[in-house]
C-alpha atoms as a PDB file:
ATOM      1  CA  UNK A   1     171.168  63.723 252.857  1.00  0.00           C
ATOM      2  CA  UNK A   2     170.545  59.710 252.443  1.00  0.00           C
ATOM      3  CA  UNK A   3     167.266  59.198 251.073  1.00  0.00           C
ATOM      4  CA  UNK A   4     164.711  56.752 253.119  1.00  0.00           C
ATOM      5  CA  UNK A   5     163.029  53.369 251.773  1.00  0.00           C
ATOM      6  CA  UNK A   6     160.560  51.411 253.107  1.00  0.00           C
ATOM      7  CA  UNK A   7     160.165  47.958 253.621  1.00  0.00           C
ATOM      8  CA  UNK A   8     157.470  45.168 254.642  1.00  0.00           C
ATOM      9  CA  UNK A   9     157.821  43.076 257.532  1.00  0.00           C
ATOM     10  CA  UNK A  10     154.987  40.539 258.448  1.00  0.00           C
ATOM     11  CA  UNK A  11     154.429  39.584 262.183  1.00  0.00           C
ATOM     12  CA  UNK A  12     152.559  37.058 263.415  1.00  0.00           C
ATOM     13  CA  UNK A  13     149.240  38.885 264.887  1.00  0.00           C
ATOM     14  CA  UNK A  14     150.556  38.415 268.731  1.00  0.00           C
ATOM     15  CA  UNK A  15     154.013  39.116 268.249  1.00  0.00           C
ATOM     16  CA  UNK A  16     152.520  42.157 266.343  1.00  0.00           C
ATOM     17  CA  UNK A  17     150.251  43.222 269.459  1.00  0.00           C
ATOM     18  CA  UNK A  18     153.931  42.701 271.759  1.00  0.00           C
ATOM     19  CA  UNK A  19     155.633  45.007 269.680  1.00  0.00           C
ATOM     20  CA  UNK A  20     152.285  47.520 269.734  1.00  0.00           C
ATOM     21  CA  UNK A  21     152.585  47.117 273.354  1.00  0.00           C
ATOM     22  CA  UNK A  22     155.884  47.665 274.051  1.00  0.00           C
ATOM     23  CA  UNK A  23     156.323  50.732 271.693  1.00  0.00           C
ATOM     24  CA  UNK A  24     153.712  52.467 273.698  1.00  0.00           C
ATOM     25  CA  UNK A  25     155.515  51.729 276.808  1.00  0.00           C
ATOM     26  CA  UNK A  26     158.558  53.375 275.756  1.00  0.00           C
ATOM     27  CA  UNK A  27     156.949  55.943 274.108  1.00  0.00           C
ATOM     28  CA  UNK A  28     157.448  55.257 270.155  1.00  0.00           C
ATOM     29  CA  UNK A  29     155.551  54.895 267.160  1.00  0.00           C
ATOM     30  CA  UNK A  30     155.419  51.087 266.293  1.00  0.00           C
ATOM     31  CA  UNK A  31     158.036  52.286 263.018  1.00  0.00           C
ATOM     32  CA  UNK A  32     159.826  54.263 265.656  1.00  0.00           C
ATOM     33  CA  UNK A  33     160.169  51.013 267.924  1.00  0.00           C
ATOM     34  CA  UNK A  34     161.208  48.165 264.865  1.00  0.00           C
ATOM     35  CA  UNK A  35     163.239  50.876 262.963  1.00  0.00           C
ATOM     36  CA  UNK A  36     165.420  51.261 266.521  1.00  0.00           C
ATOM     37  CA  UNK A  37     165.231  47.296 267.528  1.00  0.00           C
ATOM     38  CA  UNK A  38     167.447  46.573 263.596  1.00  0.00           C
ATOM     39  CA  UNK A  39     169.510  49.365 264.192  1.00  0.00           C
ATOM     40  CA  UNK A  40     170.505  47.978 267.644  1.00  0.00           C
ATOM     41  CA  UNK A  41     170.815  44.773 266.182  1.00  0.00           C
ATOM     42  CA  UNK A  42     173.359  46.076 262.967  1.00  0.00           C
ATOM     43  CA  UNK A  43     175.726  48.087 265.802  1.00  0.00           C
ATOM     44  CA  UNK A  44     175.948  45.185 268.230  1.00  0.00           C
ATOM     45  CA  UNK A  45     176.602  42.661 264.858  1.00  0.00           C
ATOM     46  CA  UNK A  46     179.255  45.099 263.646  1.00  0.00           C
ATOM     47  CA  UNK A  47     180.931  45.801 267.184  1.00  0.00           C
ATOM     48  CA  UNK A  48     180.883  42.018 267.398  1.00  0.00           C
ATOM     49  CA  UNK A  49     182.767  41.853 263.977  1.00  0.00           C
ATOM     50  CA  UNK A  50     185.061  44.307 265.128  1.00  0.00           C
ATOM     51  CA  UNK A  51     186.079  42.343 268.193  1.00  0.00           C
ATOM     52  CA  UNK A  52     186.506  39.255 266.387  1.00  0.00           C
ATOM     53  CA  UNK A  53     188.529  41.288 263.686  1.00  0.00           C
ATOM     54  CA  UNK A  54     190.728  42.821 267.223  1.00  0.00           C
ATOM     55  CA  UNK A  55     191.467  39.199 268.124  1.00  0.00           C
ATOM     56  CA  UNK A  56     192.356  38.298 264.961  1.00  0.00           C
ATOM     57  CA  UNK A  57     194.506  40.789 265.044  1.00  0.00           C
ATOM     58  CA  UNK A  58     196.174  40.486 267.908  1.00  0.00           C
ATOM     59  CA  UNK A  59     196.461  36.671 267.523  1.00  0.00           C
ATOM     60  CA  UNK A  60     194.549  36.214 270.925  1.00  0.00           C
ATOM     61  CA  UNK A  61     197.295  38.085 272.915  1.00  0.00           C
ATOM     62  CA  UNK A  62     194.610  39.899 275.790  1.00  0.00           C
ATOM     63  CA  UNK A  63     195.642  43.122 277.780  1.00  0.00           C
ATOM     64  CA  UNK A  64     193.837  42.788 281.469  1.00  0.00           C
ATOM     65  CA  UNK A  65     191.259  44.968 282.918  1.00  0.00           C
ATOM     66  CA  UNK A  66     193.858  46.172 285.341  1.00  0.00           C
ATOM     67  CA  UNK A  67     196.738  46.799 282.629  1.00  0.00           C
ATOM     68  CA  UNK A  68     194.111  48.927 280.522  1.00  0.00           C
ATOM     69  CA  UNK A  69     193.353  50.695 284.099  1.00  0.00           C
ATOM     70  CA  UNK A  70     196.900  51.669 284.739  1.00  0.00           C
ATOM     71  CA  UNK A  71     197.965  52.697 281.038  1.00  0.00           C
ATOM     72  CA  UNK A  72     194.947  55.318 281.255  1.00  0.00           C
ATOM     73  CA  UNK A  73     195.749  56.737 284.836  1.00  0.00           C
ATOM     74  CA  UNK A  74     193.113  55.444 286.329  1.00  0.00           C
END
């Protein structure tokens, strides 16, 4: 089992009261709220390296919507 750390983050006081806010909207602890907001940050950042790294890859060559469609039966 990975073992947790904690950090400090400082917030401006309004920004802190928006994130207060909308954490008790969606029905999370502040922690809860910031601790899922850089997670969803690090998996869009690495799915955006991975796309880059596909075109790279594939030296730009593209496969359409359609193609992709058609090889999976749809």
């Amino acid at each position: 089992m990975a073992t947790t750390k904690s950090t400090t983050i400082r917030f401006d006081e309004d920004v802190l009261k928006m994130i207060h806010k909308q954490a008790d909207l969606d029905g999370q602890s502040s922690t809860e709220f910031m601790r899922n907001a850089v997670l969803e940050k690090l998996e869009d950042s690495l799915d955006y390296q991975d796309a880059v790294n596909n075109i790279r890859e594939s030296h730009g060559q593209t496969v359409s919507r359609n193609d992709v469609k058609k090889q999976l039966g749809l």
